[in-house]
PDB file of N, CA and C in Angstrom:
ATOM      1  N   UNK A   1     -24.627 -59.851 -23.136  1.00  0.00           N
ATOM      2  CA  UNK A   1     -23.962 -58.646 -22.693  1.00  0.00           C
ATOM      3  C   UNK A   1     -23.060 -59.002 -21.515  1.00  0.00           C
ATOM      4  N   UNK A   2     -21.627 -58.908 -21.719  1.00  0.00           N
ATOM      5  CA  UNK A   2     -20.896 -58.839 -20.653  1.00  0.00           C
ATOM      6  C   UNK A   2     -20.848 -58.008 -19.437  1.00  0.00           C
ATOM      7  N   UNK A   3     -20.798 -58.789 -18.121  1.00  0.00           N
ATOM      8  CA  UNK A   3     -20.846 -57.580 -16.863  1.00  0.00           C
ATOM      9  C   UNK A   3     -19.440 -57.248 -16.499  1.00  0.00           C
ATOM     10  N   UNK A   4     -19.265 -55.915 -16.664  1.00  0.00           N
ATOM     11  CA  UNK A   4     -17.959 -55.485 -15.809  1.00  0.00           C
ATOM     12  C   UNK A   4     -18.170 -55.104 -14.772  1.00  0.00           C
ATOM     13  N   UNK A   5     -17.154 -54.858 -13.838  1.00  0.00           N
ATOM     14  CA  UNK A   5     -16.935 -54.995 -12.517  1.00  0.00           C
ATOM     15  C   UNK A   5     -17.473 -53.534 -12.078  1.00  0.00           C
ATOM     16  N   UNK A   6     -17.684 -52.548 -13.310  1.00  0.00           N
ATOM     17  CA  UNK A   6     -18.358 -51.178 -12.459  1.00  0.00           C
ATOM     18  C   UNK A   6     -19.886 -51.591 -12.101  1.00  0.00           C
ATOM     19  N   UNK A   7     -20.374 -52.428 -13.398  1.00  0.00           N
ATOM     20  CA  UNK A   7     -21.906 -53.077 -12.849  1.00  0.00           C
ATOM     21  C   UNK A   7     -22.023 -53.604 -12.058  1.00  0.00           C
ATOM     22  N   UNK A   8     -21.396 -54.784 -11.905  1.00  0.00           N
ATOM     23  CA  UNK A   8     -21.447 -55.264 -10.828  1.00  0.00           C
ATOM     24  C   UNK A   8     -21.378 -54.582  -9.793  1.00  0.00           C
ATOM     25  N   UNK A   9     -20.557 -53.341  -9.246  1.00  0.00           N
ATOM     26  CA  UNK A   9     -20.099 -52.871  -7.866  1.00  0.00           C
ATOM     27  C   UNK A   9     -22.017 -52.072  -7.834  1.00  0.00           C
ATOM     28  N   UNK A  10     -22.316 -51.402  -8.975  1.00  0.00           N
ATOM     29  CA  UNK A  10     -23.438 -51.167  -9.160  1.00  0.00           C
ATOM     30  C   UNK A  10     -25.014 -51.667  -8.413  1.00  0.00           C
ATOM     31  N   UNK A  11     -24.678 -53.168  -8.983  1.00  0.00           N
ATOM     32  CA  UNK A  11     -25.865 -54.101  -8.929  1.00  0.00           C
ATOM     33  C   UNK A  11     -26.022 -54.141  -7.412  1.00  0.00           C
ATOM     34  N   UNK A  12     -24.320 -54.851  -6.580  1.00  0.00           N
ATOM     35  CA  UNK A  12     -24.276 -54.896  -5.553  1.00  0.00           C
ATOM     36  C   UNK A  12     -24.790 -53.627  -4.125  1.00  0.00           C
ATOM     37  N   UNK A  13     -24.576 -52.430  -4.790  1.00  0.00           N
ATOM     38  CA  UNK A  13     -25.005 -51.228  -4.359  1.00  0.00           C
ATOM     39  C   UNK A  13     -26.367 -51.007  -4.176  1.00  0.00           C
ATOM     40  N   UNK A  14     -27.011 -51.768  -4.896  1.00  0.00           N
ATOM     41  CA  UNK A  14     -28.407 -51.497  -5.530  1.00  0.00           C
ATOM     42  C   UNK A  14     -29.237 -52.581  -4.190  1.00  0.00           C
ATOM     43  N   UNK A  15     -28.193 -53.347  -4.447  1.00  0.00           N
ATOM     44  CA  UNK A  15     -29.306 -55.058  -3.778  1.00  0.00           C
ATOM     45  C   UNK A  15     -28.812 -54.260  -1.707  1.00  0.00           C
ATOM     46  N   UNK A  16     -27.513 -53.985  -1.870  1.00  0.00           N
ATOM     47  CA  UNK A  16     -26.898 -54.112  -0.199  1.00  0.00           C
ATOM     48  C   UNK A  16     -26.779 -52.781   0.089  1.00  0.00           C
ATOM     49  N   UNK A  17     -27.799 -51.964   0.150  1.00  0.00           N
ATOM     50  CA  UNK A  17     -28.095 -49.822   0.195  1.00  0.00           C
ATOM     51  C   UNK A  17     -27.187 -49.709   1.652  1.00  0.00           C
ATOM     52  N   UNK A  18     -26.930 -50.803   2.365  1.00  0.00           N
ATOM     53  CA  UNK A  18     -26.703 -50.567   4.145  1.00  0.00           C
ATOM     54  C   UNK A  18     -25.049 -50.726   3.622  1.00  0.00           C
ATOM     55  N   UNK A  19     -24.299 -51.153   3.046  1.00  0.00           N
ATOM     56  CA  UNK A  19     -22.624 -50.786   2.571  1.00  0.00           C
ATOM     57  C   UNK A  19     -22.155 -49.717   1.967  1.00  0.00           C
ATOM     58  N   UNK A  20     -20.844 -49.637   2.240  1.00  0.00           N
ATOM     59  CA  UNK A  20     -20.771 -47.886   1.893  1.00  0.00           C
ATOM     60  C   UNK A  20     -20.160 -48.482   0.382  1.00  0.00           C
ATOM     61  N   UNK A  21     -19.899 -47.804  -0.679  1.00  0.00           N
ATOM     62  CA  UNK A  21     -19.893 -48.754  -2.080  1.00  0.00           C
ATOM     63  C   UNK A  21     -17.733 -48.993  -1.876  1.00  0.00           C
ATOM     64  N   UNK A  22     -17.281 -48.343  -1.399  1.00  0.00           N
ATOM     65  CA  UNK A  22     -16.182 -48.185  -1.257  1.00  0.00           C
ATOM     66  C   UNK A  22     -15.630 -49.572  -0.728  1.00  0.00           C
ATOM     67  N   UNK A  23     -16.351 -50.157   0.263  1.00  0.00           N
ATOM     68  CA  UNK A  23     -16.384 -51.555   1.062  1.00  0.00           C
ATOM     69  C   UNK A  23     -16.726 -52.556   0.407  1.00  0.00           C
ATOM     70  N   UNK A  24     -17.844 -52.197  -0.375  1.00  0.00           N
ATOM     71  CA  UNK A  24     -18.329 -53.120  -1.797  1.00  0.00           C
ATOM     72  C   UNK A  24     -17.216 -53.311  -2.747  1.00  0.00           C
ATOM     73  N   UNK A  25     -16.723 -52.306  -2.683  1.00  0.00           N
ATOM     74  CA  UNK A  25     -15.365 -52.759  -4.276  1.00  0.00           C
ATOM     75  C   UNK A  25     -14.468 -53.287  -3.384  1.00  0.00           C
ATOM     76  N   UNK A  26     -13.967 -52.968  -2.173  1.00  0.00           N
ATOM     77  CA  UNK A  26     -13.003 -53.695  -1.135  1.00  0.00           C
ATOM     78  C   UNK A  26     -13.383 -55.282  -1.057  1.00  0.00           C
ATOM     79  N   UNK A  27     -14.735 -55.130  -0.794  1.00  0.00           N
ATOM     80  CA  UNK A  27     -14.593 -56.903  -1.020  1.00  0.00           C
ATOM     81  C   UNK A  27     -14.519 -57.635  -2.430  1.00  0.00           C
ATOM     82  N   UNK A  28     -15.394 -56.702  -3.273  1.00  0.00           N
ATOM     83  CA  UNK A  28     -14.867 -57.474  -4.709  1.00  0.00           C
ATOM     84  C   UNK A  28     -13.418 -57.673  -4.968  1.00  0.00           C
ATOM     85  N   UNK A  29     -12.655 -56.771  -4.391  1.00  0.00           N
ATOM     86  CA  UNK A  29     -11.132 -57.047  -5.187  1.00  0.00           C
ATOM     87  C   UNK A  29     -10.558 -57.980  -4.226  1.00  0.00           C
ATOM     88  N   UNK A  30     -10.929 -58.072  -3.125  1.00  0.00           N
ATOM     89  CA  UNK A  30     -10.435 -59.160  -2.397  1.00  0.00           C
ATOM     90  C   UNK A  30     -10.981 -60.720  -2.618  1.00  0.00           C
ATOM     91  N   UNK A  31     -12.063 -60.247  -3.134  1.00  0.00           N
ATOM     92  CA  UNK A  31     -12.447 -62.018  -3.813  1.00  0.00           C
ATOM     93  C   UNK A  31     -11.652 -62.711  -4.833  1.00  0.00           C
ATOM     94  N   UNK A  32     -11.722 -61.094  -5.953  1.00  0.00           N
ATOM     95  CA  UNK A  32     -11.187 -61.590  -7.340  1.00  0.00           C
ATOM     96  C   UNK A  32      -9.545 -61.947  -7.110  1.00  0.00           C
ATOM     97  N   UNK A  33      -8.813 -60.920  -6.226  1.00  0.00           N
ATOM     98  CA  UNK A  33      -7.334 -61.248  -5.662  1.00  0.00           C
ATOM     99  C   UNK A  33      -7.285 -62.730  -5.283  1.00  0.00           C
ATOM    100  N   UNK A  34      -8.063 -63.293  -4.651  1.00  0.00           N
ATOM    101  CA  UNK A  34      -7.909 -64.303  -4.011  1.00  0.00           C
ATOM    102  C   UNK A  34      -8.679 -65.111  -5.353  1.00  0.00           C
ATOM    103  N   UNK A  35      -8.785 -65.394  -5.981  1.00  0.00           N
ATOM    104  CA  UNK A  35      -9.121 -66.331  -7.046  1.00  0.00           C
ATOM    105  C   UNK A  35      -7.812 -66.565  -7.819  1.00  0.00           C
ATOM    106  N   UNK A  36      -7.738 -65.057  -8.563  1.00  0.00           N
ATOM    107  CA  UNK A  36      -6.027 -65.126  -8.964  1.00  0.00           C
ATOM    108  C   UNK A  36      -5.246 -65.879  -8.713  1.00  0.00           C
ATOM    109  N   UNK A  37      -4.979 -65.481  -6.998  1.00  0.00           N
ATOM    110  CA  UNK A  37      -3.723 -66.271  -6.512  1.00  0.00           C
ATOM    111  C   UNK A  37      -3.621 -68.068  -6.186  1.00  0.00           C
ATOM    112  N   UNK A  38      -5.111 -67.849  -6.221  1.00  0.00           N
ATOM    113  CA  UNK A  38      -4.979 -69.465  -5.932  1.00  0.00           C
ATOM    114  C   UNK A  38      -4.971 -69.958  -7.598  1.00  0.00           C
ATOM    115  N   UNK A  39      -5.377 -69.784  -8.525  1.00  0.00           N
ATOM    116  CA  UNK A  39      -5.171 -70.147  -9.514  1.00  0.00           C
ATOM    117  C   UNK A  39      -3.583 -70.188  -9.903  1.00  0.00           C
ATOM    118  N   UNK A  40      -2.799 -69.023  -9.802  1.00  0.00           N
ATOM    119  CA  UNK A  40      -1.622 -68.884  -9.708  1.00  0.00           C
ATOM    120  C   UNK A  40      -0.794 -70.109  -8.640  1.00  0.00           C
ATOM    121  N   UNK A  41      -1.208 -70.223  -7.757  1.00  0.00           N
ATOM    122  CA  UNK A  41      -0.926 -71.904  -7.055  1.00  0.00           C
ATOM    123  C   UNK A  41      -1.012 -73.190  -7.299  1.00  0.00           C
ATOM    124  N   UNK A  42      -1.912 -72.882  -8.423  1.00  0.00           N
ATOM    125  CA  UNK A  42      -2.757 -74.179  -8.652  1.00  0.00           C
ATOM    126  C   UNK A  42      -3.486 -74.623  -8.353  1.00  0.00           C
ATOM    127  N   UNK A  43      -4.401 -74.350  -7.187  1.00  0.00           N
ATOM    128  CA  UNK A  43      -5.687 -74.636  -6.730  1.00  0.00           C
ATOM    129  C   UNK A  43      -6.502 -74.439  -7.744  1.00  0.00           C
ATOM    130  N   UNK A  44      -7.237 -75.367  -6.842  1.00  0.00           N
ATOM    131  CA  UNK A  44      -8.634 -75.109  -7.682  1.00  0.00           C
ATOM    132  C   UNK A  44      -9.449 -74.418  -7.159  1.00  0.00           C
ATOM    133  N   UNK A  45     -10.212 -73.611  -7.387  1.00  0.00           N
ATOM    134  CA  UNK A  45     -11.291 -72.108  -7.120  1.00  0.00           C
ATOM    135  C   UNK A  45     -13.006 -72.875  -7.386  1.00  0.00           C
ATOM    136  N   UNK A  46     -13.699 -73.902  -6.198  1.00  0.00           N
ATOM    137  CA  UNK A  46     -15.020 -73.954  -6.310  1.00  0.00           C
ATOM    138  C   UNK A  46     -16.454 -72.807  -5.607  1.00  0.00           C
ATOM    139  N   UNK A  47     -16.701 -72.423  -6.406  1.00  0.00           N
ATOM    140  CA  UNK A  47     -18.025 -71.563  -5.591  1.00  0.00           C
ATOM    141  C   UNK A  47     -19.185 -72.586  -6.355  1.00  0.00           C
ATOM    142  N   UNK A  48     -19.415 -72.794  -5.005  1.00  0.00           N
ATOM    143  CA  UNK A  48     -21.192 -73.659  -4.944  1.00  0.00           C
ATOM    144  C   UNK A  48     -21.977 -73.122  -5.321  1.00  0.00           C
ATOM    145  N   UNK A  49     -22.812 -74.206  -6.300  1.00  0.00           N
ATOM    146  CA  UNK A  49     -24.061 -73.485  -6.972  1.00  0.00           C
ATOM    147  C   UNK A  49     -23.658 -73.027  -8.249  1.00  0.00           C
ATOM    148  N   UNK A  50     -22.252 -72.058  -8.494  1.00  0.00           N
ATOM    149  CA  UNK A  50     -22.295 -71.504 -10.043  1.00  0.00           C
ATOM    150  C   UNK A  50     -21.088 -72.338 -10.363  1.00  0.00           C
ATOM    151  N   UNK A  51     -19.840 -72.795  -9.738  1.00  0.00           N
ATOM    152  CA  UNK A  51     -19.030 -73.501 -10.933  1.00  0.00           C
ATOM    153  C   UNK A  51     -17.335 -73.577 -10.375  1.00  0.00           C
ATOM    154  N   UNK A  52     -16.723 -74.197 -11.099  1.00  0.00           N
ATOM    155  CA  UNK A  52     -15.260 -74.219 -10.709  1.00  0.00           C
ATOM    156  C   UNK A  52     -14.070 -73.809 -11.787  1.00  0.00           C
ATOM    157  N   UNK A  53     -13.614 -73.079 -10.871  1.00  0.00           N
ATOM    158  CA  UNK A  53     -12.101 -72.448 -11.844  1.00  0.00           C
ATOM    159  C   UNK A  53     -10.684 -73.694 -11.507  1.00  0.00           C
ATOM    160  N   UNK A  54     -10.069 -73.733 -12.568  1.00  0.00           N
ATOM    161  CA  UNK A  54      -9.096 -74.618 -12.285  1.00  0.00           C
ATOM    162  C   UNK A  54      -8.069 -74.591 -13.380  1.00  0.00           C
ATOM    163  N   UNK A  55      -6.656 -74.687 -12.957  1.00  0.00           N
ATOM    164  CA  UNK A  55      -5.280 -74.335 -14.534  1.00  0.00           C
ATOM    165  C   UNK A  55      -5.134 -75.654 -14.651  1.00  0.00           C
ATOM    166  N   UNK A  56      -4.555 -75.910 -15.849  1.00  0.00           N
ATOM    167  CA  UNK A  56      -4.019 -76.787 -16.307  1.00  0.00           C
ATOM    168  C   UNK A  56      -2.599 -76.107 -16.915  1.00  0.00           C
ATOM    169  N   UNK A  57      -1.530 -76.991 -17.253  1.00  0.00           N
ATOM    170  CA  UNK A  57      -0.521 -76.950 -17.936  1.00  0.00           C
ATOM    171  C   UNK A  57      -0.427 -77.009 -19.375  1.00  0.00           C
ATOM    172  N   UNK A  58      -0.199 -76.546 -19.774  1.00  0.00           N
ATOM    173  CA  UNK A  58      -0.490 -76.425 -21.598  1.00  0.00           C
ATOM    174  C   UNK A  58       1.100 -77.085 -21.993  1.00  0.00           C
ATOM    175  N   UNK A  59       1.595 -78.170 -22.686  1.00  0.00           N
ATOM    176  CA  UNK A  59       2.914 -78.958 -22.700  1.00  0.00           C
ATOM    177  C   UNK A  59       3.284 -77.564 -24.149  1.00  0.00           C
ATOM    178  N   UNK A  60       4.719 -77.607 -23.890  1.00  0.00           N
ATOM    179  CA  UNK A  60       5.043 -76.741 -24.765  1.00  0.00           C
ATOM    180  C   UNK A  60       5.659 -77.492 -26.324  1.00  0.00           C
ATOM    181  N   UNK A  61       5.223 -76.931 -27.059  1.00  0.00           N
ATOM    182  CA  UNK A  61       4.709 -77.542 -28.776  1.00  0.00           C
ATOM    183  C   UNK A  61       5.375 -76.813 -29.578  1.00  0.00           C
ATOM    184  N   UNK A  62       5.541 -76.963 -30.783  1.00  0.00           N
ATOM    185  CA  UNK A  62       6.062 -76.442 -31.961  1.00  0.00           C
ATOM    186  C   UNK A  62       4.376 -76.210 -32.829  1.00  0.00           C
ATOM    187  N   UNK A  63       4.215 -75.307 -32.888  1.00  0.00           N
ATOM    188  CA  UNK A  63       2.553 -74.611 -33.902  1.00  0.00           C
ATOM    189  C   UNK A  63       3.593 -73.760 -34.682  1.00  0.00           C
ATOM    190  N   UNK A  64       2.393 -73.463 -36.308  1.00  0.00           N
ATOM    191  CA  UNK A  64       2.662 -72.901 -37.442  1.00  0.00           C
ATOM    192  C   UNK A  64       2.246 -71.515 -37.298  1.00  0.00           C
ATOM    193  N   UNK A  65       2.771 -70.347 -37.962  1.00  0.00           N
ATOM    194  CA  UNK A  65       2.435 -69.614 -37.902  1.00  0.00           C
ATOM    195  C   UNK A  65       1.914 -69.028 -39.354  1.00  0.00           C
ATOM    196  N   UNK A  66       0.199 -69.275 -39.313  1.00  0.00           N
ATOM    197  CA  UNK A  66      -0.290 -69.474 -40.706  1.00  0.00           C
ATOM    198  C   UNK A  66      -0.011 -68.615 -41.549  1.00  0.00           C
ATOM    199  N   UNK A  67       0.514 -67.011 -41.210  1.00  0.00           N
ATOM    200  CA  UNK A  67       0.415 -66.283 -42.656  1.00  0.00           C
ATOM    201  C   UNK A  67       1.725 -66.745 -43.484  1.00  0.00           C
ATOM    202  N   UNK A  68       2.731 -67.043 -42.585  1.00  0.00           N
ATOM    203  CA  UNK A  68       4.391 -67.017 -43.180  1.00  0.00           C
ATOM    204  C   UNK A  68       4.610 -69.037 -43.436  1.00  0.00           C
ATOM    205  N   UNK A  69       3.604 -69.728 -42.934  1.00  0.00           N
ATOM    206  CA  UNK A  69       4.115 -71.049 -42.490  1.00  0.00           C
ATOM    207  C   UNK A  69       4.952 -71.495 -41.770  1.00  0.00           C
ATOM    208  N   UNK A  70       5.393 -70.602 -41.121  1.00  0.00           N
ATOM    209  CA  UNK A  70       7.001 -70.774 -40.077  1.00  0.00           C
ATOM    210  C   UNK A  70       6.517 -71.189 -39.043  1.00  0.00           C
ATOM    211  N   UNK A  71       7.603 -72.306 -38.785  1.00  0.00           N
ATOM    212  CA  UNK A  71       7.547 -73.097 -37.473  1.00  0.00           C
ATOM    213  C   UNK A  71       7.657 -72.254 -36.474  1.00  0.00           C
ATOM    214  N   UNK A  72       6.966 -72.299 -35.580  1.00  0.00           N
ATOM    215  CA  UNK A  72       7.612 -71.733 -33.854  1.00  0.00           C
ATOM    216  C   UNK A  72       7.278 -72.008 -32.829  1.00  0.00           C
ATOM    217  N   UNK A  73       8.427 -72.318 -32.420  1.00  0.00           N
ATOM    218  CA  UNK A  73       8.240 -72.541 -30.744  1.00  0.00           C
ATOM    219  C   UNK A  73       7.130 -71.945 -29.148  1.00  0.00           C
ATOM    220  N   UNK A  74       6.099 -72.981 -29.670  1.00  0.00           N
ATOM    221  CA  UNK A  74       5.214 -72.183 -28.211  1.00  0.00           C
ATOM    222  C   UNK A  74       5.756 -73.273 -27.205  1.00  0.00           C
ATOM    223  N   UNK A  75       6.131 -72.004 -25.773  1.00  0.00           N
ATOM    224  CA  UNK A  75       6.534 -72.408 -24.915  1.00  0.00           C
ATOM    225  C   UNK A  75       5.473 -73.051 -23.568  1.00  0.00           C
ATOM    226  N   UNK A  76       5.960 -73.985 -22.801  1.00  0.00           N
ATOM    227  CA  UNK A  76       4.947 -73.937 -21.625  1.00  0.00           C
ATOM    228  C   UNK A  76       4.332 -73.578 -21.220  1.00  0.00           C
ATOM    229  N   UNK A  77       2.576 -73.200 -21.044  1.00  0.00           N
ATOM    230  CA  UNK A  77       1.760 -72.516 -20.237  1.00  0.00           C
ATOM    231  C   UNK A  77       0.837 -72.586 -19.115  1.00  0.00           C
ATOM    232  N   UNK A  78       0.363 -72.090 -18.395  1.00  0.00           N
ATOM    233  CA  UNK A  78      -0.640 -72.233 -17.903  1.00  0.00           C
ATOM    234  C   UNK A  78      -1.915 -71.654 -18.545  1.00  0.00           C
ATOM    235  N   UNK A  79      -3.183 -72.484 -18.427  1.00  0.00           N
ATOM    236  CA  UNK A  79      -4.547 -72.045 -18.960  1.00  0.00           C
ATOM    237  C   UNK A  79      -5.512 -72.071 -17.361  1.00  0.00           C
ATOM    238  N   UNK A  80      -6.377 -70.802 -17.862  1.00  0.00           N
ATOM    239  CA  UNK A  80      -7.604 -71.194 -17.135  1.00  0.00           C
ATOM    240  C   UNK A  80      -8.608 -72.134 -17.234  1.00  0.00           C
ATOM    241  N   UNK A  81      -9.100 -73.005 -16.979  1.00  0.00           N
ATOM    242  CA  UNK A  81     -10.507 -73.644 -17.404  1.00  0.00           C
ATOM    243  C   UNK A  81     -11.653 -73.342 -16.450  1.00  0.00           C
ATOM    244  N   UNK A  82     -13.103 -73.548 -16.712  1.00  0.00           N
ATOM    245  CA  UNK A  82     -13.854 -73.305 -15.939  1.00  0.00           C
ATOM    246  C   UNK A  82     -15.054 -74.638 -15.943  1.00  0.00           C
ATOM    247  N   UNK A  83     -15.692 -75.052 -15.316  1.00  0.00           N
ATOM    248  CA  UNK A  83     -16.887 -76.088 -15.658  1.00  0.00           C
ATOM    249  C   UNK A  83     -18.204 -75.675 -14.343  1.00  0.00           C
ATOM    250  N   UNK A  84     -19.231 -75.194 -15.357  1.00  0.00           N
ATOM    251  CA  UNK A  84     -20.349 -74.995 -14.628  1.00  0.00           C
ATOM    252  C   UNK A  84     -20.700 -75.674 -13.803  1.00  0.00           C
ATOM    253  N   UNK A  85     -21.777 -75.245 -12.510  1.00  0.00           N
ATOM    254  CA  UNK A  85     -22.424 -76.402 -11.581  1.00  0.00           C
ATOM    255  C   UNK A  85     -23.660 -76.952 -12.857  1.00  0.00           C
ATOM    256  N   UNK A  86     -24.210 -77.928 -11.863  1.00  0.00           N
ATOM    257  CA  UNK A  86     -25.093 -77.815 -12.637  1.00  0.00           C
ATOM    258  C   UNK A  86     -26.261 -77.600 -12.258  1.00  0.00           C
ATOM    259  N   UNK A  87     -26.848 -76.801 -10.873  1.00  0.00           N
ATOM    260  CA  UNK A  87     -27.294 -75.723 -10.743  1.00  0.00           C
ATOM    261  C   UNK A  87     -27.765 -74.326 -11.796  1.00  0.00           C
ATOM    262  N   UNK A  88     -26.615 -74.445 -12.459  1.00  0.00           N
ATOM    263  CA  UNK A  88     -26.182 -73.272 -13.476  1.00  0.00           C
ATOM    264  C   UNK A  88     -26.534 -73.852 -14.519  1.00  0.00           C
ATOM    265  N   UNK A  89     -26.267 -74.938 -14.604  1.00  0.00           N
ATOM    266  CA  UNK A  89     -26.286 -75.499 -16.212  1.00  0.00           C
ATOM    267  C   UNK A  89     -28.169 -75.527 -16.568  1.00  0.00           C
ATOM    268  N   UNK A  90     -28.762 -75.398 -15.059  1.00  0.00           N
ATOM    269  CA  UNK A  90     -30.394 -76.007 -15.270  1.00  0.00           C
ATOM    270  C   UNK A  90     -30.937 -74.204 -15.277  1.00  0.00           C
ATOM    271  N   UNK A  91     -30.034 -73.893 -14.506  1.00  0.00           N
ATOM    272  CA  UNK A  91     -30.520 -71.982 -14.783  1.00  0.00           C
ATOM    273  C   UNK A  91     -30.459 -71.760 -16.048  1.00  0.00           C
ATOM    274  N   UNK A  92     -29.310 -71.860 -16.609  1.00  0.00           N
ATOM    275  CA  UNK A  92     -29.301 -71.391 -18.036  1.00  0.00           C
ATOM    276  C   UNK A  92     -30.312 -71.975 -18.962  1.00  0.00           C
ATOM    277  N   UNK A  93     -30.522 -73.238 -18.906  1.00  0.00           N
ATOM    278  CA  UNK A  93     -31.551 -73.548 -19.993  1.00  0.00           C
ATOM    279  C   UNK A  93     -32.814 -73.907 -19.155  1.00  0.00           C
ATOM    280  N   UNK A  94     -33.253 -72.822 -18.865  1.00  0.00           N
ATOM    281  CA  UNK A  94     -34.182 -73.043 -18.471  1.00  0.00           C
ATOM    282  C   UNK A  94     -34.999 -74.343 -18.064  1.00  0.00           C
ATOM    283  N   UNK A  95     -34.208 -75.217 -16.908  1.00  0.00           N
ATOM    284  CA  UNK A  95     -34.506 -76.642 -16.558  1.00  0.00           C
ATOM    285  C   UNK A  95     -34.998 -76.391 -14.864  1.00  0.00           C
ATOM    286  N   UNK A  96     -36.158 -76.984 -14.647  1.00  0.00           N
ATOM    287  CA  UNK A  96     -36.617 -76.728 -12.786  1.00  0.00           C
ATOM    288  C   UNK A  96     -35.358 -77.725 -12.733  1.00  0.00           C
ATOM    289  N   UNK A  97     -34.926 -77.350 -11.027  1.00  0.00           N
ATOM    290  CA  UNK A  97     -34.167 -78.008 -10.396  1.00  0.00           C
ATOM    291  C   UNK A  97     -35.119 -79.227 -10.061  1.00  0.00           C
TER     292      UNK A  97
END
């Protein structure tokens, strides 16, 4: 089950009763803003313990377009990638640190 950001503001509400929830979404969007933009820079985005965000350049290619077979031009991109800690990797499957 995916968490959206109303749960989350939720969860956070739940765990931190002493924030007003208004301050709670103020700092969430200022985290997630600031992930964005550094991704948008090119940085790389590490939070300790769960994992790292980081773009790469996608080289721009000629791909098929399967229903018609027609060639077309995909242009230059940027991608997100992500790679777990492995902290995370021993949370998830159930591994003691």
């Amino acid at each position: 089950m995916p968490i959206v950001k109303s749960k989350l503001l939720k969860q956070l509400s739940k765990n931190y009763p002493n924030f007003l929830k208004k301050d709670l979404e103020k700092f969430t969007n200022i985290i997630l803003s600031e992930i964005k933009r550094s991704l948008q820079r090119g940085e790389r985005v590490e939070l300790r313990n769960f994992g790292v965000f980081y773009s790469k350049i996608q080289k721009a290619r000629i791909s098929r377009n399967p229903k018609t077979n027609e060639k077309v031009n995909t242009p230059t991109k940027k991608t997100i990638h992500f790679k777990m800690s492995k902290d995370l990797f021993k949370i998830l499957n159930n591994e003691k640190k």
